[in-house]
Protein backbone atom coordinates (compact mmCIF):
# COMPACT_ATOMS: atom_id res chain seq x y z
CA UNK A 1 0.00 0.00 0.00
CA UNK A 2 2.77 2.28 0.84
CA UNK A 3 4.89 1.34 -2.33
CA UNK A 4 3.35 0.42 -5.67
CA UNK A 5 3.22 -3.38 -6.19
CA UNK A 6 1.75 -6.09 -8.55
CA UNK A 7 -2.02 -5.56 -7.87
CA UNK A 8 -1.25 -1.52 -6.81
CA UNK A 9 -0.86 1.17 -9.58
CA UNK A 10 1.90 3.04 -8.84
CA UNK A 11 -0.54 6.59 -9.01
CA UNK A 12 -2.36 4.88 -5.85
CA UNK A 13 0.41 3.96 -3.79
CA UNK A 14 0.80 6.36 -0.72
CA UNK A 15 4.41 7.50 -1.78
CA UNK A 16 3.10 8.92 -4.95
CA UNK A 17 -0.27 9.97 -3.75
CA UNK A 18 1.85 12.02 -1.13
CA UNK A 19 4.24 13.27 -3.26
CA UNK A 20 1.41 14.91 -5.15
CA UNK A 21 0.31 16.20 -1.87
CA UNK A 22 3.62 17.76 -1.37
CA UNK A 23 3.23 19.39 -5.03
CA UNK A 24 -0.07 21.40 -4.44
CA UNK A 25 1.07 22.33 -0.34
CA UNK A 26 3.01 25.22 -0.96
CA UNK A 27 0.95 27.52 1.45
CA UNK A 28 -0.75 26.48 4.65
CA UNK A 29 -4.71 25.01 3.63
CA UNK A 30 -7.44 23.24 5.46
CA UNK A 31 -7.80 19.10 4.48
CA UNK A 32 -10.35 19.85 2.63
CA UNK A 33 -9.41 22.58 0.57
CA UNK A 34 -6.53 20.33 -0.07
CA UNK A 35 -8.78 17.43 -0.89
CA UNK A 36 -10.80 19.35 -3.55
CA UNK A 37 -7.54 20.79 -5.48
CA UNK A 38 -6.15 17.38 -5.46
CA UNK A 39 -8.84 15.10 -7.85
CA UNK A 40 -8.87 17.65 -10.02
CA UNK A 41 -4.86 17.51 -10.81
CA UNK A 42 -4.34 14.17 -10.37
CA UNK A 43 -7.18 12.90 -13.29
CA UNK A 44 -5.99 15.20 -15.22
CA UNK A 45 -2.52 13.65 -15.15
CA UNK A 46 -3.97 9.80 -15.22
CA UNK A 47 -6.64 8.25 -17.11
CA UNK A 48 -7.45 5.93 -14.25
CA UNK A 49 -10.00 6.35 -11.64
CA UNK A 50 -10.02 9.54 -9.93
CA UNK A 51 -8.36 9.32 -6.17
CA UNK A 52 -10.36 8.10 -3.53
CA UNK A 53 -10.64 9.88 0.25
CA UNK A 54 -9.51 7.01 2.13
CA UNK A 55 -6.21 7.07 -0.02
CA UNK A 56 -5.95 10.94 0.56
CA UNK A 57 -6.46 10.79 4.34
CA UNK A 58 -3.56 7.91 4.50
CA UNK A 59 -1.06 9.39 2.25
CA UNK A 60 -1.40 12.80 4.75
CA UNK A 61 -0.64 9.79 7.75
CA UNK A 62 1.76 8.95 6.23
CA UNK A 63 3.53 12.22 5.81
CA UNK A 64 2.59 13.66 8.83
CA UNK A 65 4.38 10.63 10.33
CA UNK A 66 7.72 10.98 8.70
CA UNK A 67 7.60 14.65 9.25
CA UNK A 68 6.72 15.93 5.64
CA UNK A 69 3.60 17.58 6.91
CA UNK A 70 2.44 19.55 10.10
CA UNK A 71 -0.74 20.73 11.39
CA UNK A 72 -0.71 24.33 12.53
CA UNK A 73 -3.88 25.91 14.06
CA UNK A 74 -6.36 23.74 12.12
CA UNK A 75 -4.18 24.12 8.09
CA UNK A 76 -1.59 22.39 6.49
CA UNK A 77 1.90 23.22 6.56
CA UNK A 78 5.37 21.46 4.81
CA UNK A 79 7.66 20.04 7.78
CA UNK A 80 10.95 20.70 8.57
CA UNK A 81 13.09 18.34 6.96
């Protein structure tokens, strides 16, 4: 789930669904303003089905556990690393 594998497109594993996180947090946002710029850029890079929430809400675990992401007074911010 974290890395793309046999039966996982590689555009739904968490690494890549978090990298495009990464791409569209360059100022602090809510989740969900996050969440509604996100399906829109990532169809429009892949013709497969758009991104689910579930996927969204553990690719921000995931970076929020290594450090990528922070939450600050309710938005979004990049980490320190």
């Amino acid at each position: 789930m974290i890395l793309p594998s046999k039966h996982l497109p590689q555009d739904r594993a968490l690494l890549s669904v978090g990298a495009a996180i990464l791409r569209h947090l360059s100022h602090p946002v809510t989740v969900s303003a996050l969440w509604e710029q996100m399906p829109r850029a990532v169809v429009a890079q892949q013709a497969s089905s758009p991104m689910r929430y579930d996927g969204f809400v553990l690719a921000l675990d995931l970076l929020f556990l290594i450090g990528a992401i922070e939450l600050h007074e309710g938005l979004l911010v990049r980490g320190a690393l």
